[in-house]
N, C-alpha and C. Protein backbone atom coordinates (compact mmCIF):
# COMPACT_ATOMS: atom_id res chain seq x y z
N UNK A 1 -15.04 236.98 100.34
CA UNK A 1 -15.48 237.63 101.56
C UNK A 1 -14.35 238.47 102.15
N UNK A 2 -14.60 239.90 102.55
CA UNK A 2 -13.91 240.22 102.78
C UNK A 2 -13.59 240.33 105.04
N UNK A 3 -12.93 240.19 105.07
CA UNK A 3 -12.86 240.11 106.60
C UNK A 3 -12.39 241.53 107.41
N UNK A 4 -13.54 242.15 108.43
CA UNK A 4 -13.02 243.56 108.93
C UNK A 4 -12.90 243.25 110.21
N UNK A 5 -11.38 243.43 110.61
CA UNK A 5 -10.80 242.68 111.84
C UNK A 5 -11.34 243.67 112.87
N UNK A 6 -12.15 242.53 114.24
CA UNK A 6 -12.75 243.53 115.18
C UNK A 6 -11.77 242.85 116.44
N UNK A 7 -11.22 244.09 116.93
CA UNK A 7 -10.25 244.09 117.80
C UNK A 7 -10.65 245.14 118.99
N UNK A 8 -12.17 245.19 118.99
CA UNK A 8 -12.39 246.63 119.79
C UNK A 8 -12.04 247.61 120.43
N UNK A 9 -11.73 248.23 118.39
CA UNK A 9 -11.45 249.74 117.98
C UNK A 9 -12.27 249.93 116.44
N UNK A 10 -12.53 251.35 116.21
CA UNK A 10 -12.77 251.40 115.33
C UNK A 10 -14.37 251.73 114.45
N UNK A 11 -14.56 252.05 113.90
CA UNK A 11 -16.09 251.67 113.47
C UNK A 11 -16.78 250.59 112.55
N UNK A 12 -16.39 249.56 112.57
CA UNK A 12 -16.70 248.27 112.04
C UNK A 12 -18.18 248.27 111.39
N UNK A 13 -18.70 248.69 112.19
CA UNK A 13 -20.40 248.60 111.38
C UNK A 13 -20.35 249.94 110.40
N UNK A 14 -19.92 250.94 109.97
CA UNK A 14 -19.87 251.96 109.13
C UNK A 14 -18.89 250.74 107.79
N UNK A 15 -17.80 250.05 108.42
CA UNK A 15 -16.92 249.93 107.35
C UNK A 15 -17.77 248.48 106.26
N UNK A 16 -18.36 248.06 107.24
CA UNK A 16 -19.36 246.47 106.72
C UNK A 16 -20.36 247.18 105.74
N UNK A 17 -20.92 247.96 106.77
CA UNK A 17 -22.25 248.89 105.86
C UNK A 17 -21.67 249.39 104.68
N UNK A 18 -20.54 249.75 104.30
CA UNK A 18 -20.33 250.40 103.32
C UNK A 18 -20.04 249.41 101.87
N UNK A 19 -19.10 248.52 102.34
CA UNK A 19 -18.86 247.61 101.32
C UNK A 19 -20.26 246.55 101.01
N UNK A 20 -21.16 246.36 102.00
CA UNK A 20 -22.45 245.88 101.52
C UNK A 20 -23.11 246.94 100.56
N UNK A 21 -22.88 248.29 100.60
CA UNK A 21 -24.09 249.04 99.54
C UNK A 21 -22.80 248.95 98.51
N UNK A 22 -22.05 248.30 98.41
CA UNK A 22 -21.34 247.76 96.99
C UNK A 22 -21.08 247.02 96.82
N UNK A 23 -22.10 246.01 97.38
CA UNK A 23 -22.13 244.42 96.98
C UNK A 23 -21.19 243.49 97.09
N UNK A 24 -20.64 243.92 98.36
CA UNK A 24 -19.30 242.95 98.56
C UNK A 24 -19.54 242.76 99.52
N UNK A 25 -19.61 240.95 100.55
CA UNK A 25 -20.14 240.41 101.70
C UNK A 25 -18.68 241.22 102.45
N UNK A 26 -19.15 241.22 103.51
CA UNK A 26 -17.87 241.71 104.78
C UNK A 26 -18.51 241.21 106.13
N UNK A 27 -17.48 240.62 106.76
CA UNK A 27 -18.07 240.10 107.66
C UNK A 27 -17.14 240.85 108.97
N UNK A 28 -17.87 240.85 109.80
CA UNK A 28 -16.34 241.59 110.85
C UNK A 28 -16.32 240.55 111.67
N UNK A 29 -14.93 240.33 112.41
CA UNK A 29 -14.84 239.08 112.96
C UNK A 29 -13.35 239.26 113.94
N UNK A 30 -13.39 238.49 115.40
CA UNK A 30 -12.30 238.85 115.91
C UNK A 30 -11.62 237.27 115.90
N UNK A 31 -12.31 236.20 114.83
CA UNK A 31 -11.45 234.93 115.23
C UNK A 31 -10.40 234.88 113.48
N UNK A 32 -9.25 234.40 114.33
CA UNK A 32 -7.86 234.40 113.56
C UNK A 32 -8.24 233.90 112.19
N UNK A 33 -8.76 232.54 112.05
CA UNK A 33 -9.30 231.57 111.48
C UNK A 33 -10.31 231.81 110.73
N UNK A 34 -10.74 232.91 110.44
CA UNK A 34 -11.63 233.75 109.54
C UNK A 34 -10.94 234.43 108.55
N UNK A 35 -10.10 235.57 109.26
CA UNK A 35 -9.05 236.16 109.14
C UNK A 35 -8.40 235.64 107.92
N UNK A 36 -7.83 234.23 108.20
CA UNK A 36 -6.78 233.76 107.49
C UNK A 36 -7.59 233.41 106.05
N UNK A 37 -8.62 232.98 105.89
CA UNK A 37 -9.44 232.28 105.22
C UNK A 37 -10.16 233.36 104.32
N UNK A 38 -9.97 234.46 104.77
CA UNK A 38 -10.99 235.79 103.63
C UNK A 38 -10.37 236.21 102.38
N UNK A 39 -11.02 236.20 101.64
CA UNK A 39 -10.39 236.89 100.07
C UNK A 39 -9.25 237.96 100.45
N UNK A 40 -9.91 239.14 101.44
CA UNK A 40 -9.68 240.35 101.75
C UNK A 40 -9.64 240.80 103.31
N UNK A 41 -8.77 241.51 103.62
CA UNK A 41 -8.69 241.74 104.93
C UNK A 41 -8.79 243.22 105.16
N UNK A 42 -9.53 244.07 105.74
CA UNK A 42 -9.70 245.47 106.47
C UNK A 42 -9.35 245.49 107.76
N UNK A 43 -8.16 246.14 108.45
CA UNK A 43 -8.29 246.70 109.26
C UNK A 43 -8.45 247.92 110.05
N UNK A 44 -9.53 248.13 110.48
CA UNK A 44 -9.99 249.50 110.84
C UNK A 44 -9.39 249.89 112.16
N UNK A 45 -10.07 251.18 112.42
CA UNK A 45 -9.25 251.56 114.08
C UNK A 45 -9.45 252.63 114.51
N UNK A 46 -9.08 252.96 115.67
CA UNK A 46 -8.88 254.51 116.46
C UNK A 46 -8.75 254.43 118.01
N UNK A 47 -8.63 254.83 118.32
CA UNK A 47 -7.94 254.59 119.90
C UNK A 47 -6.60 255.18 119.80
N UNK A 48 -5.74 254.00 121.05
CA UNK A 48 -4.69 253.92 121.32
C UNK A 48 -3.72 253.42 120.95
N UNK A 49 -2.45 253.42 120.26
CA UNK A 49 -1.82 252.18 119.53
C UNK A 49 -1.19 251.06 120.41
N UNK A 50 -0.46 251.39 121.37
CA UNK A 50 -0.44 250.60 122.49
C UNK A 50 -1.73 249.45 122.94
N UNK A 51 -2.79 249.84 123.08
CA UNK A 51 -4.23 249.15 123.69
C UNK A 51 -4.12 248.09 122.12
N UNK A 52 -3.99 248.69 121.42
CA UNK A 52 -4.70 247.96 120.18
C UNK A 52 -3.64 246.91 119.69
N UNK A 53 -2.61 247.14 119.65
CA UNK A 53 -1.20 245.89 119.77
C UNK A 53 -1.57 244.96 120.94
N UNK A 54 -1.82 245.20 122.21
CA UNK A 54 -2.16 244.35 123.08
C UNK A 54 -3.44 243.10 122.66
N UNK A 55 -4.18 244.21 122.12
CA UNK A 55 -5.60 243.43 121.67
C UNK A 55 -5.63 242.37 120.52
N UNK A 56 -4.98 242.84 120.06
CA UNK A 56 -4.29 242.00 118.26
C UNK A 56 -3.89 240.81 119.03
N UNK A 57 -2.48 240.93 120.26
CA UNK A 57 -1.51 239.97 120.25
C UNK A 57 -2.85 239.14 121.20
N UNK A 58 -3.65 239.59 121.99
CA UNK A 58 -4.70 238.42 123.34
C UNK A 58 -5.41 237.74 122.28
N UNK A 59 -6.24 238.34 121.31
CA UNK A 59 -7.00 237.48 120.16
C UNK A 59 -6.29 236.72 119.30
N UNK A 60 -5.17 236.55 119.14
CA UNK A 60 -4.28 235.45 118.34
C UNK A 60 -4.33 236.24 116.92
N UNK A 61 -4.17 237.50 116.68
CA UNK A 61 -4.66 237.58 115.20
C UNK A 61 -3.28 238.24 114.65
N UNK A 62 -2.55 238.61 115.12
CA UNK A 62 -0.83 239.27 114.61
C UNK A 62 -0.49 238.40 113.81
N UNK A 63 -0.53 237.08 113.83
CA UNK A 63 -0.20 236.03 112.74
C UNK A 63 -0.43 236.29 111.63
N UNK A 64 -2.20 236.09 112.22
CA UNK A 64 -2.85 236.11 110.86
C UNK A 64 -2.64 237.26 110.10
N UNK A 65 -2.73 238.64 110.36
CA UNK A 65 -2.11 239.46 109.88
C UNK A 65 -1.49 240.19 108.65
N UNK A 66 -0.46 239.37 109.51
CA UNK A 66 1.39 239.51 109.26
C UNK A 66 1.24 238.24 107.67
N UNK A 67 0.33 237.22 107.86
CA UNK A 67 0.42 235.88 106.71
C UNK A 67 -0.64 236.34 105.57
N UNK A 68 -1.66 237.38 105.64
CA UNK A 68 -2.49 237.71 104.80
C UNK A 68 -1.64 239.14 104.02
N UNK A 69 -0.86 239.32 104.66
CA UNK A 69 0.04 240.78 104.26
C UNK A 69 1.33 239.95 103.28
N UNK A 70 1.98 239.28 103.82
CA UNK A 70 2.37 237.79 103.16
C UNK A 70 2.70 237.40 102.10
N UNK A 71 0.97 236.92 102.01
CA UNK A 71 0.92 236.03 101.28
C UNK A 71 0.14 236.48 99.58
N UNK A 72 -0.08 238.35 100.18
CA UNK A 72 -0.45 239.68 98.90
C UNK A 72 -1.72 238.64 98.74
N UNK A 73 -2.56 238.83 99.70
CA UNK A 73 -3.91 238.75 99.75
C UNK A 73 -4.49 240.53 100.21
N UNK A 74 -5.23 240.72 99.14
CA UNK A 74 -5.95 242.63 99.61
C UNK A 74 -6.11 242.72 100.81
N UNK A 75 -5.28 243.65 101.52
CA UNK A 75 -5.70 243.94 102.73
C UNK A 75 -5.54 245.60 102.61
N UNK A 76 -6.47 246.44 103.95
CA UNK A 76 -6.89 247.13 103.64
C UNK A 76 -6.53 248.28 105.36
N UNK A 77 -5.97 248.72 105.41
CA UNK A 77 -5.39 249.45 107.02
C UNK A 77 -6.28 250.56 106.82
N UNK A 78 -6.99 251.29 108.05
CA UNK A 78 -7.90 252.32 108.01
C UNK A 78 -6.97 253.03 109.50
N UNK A 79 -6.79 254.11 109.15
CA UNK A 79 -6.31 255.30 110.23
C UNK A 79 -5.51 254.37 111.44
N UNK A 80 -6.06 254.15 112.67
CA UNK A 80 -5.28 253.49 113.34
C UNK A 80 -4.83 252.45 113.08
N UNK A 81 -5.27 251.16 112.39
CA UNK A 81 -5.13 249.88 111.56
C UNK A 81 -4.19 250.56 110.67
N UNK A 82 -3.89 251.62 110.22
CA UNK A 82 -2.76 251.83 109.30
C UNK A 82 -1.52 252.28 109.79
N UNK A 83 -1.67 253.00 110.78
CA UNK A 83 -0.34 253.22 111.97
C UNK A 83 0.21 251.85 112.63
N UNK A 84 -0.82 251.03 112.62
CA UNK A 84 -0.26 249.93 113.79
C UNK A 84 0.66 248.98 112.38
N UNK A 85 0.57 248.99 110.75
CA UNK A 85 1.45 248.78 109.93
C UNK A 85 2.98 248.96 110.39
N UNK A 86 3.27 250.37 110.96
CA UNK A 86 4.87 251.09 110.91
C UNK A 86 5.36 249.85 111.90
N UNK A 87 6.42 250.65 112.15
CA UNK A 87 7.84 249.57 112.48
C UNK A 87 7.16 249.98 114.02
N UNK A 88 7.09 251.17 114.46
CA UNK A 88 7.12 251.70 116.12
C UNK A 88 6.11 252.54 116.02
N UNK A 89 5.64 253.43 117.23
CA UNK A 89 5.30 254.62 117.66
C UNK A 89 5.51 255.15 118.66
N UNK A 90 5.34 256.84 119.00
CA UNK A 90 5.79 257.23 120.13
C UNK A 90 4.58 257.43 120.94
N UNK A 91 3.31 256.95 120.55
CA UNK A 91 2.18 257.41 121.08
C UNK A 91 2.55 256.74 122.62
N UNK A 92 2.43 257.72 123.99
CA UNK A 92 2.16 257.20 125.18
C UNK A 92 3.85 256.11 125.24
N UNK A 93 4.90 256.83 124.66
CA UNK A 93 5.98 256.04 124.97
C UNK A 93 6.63 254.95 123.69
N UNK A 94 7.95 254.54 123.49
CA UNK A 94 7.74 253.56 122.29
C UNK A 94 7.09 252.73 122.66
N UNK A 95 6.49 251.83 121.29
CA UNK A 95 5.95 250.74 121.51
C UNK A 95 5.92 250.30 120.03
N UNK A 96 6.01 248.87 119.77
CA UNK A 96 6.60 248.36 118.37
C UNK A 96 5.25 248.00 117.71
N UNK A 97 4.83 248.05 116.33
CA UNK A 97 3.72 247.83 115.55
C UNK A 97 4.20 246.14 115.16
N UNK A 98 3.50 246.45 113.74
CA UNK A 98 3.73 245.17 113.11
C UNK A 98 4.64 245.08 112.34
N UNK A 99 5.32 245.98 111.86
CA UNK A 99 6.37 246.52 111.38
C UNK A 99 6.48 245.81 109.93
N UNK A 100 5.19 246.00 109.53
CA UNK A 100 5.32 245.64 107.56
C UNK A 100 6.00 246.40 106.69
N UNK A 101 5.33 247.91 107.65
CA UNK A 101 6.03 248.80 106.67
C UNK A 101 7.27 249.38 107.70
N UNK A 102 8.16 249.89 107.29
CA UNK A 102 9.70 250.53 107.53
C UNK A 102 9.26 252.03 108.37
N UNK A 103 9.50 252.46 109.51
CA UNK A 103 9.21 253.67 109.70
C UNK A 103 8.71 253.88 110.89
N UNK A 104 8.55 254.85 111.70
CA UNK A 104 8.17 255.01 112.88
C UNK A 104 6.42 256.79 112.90
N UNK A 105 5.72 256.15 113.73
CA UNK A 105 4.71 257.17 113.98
C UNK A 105 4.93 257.85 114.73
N UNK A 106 4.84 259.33 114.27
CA UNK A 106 5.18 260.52 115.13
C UNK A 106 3.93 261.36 115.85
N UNK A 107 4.54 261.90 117.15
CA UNK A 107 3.27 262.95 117.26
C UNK A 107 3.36 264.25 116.42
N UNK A 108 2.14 265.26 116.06
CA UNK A 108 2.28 266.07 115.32
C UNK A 108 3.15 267.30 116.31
N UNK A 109 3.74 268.31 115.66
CA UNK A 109 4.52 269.10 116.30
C UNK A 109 3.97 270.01 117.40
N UNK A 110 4.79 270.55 118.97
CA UNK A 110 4.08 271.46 119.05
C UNK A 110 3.33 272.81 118.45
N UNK A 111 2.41 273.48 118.95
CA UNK A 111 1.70 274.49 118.55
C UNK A 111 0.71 273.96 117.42
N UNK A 112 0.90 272.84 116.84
CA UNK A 112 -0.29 272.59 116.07
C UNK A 112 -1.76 271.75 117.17
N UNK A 113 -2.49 272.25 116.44
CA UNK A 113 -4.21 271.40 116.99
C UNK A 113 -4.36 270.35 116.88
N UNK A 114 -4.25 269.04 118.06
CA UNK A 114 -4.22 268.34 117.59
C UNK A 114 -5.62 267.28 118.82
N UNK A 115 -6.33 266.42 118.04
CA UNK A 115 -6.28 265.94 116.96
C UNK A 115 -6.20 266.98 115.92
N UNK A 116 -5.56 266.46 114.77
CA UNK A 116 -6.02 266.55 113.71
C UNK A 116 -7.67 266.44 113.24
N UNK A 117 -8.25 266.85 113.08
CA UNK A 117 -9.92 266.63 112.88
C UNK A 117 -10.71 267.18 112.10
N UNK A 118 -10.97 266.32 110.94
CA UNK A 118 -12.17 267.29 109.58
C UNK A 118 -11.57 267.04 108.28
N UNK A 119 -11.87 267.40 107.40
CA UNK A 119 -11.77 267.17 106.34
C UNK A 119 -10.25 268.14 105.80
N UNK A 120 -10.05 267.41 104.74
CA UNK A 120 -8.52 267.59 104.59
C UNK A 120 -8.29 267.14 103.06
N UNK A 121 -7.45 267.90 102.38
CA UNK A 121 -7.61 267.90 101.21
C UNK A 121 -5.96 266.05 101.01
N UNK A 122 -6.24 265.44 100.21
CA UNK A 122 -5.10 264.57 99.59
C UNK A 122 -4.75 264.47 98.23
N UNK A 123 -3.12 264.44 98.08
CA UNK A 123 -3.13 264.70 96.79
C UNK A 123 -2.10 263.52 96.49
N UNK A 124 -2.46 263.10 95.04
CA UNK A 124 -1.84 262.12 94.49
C UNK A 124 -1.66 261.94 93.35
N UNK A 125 -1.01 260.65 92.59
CA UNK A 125 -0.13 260.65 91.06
C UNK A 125 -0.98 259.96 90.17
N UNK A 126 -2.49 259.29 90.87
CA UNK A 126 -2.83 258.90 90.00
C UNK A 126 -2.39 257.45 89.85
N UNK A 127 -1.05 257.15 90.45
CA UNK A 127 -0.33 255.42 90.22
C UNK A 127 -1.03 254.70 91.09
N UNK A 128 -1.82 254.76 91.99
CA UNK A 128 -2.90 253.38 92.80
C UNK A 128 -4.07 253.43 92.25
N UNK A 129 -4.66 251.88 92.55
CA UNK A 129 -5.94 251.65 92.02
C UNK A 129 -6.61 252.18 92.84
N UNK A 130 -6.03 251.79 94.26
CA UNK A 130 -6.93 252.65 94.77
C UNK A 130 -7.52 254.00 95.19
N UNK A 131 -6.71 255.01 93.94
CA UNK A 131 -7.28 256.30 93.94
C UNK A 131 -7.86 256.23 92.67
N UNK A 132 -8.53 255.11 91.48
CA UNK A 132 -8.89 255.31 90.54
C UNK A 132 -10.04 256.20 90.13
N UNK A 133 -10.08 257.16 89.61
CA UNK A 133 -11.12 257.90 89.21
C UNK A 133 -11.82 258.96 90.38
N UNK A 134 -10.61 258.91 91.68
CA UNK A 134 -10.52 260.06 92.53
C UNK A 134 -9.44 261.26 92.40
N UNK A 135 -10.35 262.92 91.82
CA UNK A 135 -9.01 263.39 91.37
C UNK A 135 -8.41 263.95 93.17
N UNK A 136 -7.02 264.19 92.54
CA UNK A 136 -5.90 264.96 93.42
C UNK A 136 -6.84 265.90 93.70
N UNK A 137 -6.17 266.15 95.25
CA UNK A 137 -7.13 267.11 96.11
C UNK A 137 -8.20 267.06 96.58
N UNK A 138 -8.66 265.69 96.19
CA UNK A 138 -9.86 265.70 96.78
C UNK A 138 -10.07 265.24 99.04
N UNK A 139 -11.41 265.77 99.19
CA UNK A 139 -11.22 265.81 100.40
C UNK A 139 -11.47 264.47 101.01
N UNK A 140 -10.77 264.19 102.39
CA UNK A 140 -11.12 262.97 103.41
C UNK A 140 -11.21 263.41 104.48
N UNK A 141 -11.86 262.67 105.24
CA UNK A 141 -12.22 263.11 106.78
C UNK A 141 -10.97 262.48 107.54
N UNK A 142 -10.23 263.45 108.65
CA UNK A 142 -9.27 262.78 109.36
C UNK A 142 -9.58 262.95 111.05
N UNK A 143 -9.49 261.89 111.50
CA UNK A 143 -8.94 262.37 112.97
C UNK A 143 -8.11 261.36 113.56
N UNK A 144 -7.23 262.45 113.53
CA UNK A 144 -5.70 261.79 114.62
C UNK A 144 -4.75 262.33 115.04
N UNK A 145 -4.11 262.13 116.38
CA UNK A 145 -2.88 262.67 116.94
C UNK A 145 -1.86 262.50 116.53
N UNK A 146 -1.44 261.35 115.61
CA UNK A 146 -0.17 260.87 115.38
C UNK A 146 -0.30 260.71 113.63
N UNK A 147 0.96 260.75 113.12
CA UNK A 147 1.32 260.46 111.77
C UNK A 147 2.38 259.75 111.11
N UNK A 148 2.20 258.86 110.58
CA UNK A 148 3.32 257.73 109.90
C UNK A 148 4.46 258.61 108.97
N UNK A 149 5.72 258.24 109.37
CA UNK A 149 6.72 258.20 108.38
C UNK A 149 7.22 257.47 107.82
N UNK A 150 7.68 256.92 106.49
CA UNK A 150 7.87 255.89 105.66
C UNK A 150 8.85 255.92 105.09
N UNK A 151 9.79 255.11 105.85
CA UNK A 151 11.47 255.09 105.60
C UNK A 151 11.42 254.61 104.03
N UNK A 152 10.56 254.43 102.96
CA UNK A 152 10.04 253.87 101.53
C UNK A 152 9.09 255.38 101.02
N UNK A 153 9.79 256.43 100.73
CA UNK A 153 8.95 257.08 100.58
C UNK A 153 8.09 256.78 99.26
N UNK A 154 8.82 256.07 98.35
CA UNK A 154 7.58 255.28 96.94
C UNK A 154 6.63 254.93 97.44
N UNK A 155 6.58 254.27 98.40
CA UNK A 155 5.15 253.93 99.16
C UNK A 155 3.94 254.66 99.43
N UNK A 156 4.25 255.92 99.44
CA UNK A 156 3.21 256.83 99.76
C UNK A 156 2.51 257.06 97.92
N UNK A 157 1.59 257.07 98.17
CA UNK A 157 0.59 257.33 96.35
C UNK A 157 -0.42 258.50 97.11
N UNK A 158 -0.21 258.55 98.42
CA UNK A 158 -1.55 259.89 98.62
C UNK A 158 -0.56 260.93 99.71
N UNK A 159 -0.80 262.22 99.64
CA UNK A 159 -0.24 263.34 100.59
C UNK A 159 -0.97 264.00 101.30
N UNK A 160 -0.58 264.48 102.29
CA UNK A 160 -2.09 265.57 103.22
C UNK A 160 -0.77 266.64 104.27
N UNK A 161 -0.84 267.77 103.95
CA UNK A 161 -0.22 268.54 104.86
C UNK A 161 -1.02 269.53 105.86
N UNK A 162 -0.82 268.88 106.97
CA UNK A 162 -1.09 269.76 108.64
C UNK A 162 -0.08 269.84 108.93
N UNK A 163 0.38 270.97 108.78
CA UNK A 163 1.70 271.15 109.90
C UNK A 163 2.70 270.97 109.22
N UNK A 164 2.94 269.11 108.79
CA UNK A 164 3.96 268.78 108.16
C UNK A 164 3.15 267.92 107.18
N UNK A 165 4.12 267.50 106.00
CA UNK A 165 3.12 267.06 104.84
C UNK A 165 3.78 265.05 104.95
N UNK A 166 2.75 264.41 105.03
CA UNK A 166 2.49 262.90 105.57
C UNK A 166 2.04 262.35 104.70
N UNK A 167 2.50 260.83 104.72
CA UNK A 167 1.98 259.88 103.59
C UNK A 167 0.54 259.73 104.34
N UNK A 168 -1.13 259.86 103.41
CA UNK A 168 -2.04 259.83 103.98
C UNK A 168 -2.12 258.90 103.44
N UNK A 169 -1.88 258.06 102.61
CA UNK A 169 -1.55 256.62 102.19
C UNK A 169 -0.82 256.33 101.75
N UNK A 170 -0.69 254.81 101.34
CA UNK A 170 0.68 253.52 101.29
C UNK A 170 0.26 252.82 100.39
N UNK A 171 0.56 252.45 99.58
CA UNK A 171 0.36 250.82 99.11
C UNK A 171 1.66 249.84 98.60
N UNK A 172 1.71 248.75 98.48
CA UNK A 172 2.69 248.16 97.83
C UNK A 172 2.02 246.65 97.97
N UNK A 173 2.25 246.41 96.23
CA UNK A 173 1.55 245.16 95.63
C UNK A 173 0.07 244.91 96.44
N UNK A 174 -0.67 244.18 97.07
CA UNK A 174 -1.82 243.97 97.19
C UNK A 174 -2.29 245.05 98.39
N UNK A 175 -1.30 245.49 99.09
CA UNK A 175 -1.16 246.04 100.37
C UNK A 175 -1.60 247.39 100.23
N UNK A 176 -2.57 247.96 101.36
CA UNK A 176 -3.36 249.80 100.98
C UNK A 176 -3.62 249.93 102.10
N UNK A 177 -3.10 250.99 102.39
CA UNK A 177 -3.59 252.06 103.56
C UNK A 177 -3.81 253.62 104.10
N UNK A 178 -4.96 253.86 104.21
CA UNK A 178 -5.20 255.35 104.80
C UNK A 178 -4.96 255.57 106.28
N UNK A 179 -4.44 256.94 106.21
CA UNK A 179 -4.78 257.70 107.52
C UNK A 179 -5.91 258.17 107.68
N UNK A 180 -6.61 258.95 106.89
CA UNK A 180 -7.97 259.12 106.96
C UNK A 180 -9.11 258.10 106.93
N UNK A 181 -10.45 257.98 106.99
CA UNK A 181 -11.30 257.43 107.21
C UNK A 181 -12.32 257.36 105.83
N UNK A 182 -11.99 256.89 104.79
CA UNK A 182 -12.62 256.25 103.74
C UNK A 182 -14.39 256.77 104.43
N UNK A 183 -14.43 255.40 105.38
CA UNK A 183 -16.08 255.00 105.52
C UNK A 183 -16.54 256.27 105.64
N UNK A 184 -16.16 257.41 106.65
CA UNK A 184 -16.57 258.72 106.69
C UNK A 184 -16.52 260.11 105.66
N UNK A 185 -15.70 259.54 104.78
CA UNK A 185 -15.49 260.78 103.46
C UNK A 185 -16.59 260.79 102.52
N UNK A 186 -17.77 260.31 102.59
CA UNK A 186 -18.87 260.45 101.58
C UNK A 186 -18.70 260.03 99.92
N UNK A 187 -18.91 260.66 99.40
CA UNK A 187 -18.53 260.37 97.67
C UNK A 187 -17.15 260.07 97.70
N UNK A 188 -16.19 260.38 97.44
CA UNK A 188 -14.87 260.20 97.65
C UNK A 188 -13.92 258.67 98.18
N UNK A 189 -14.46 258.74 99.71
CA UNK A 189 -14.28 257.73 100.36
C UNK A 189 -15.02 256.72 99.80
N UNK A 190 -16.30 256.95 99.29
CA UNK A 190 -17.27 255.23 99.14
C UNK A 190 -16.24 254.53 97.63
N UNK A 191 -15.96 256.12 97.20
CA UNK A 191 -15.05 255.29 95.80
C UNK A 191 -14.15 254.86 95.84
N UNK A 192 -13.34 255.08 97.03
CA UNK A 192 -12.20 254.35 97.20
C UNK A 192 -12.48 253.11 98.26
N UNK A 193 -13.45 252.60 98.60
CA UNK A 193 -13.49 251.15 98.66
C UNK A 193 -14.48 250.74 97.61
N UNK A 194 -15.33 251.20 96.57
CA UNK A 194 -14.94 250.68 96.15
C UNK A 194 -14.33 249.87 94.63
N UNK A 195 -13.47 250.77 94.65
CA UNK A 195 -11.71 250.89 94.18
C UNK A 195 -11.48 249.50 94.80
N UNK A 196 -11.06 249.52 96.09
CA UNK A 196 -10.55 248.18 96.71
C UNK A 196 -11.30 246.90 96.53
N UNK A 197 -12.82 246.91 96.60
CA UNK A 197 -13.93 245.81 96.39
C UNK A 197 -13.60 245.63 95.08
N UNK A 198 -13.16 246.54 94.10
CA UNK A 198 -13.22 246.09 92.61
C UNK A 198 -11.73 244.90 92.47
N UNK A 199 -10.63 245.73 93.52
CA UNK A 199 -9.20 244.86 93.24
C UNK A 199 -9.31 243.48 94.02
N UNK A 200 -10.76 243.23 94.82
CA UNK A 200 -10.80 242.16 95.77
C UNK A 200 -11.49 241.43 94.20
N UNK A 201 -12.28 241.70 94.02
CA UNK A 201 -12.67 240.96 93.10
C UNK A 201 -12.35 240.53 92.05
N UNK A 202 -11.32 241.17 91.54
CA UNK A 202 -10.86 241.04 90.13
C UNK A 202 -9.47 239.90 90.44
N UNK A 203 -9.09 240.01 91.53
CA UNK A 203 -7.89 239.16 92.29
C UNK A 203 -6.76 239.68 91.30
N UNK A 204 -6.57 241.39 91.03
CA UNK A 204 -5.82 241.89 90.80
C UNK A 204 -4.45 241.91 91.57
N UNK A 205 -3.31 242.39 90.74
CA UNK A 205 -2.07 242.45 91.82
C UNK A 205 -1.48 243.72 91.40
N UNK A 206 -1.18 244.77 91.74
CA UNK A 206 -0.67 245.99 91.50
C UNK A 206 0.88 245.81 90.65
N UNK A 207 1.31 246.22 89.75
CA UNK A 207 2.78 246.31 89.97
C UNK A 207 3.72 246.44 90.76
């Protein structure tokens, strides 16, 4: 079972709906104790990063988290759920994430449009499962003000340039995350979860 942490943010019923039309139970759930206990963990998002660290730490679930990230059980960061990964952000002032991954979230520069919003081409090496059988360049839907930097730049397996060119994903050993929005990218996106439903199932471990 995979668990899609509801921390109210995010679109949770798009991300459940999706992994059900590929036959993988998902349950969304805001108790810790679920959390800890799921094959697989998704966290989705959008908002504020500030609001959403607050919300994590009142529901008891930063633990759980931080022990499913751990313990290289599949977990799965979606756009804001993947920013709140970095070390910090400057959104609305610093404020510290979960800091799995090394690095701080930036706002995008002046003179660019921001959000960021629409479809957006990503390009990659081919080395994650979870871009299997998605070629380079293909498009994802994005919207966001802010963008992760990754003091690990190996970490990044996907690219997207607005402005400046950003890891639009991460992975390392069981661990995956987009800036863009999978559930919303249509063909593309449904294959890359499920890409991930296949590594939940197989109880694969990446190199």
């Amino acid at each position: 079972m995979i668990a899609v942490v509801d921390y109210g943010r995010g679109n949770l019923g798009s991300v459940q709906q999706a992994f059900a039309r590929l036959g993988m139970e998902a349950r969304v759930t805001e108790d810790a104790r679920v959390v800890a206990e799921a094959d697989a963990v998704v966290l989705p998002g959008d908002g504020a990063f500030h609001d959403a660290m607050d919300a994590l730490a009142r529901l008891g679930l930063l633990d759980a988290l931080r022990d499913c990230i751990e313990a290289e059980r599949p977990f799965l960061g979606i756009c804001l759920g993947y920013q709140l990964l970095f070390t910090e952000s400057e959104e609305f002032g610093h404020g510290k994430g979960l800091d799995v991954i090394h690095g701080p979230v930036r706002r995008f520069p002046a003179g660019l449009k921001v959000p960021h919003m629409g479809w957006n081409q990503v390009a990659h090496a081919g080395d994650s499962p979870l871009f299997e059988g998605i070629p380079s360049g293909a498009h994802f839907y994005f919207v966001h003000s802010y963008y992760p930097e990754t003091a690990d730049p190996s970490l990044a397996v996907g690219t997207c340039t607005y402005g400046v060119r950003f890891p639009a994903a991460v992975s390392r050993g069981a661990l995956f995350a987009t800036q863009f929005h999978p559930e919303k990218s249509q063909r593309w996106g449904l294959r890359l979860l499920e890409n991930f439903a296949a590594f939940v199932r197989d109880g694969r471990r990446a190199p």
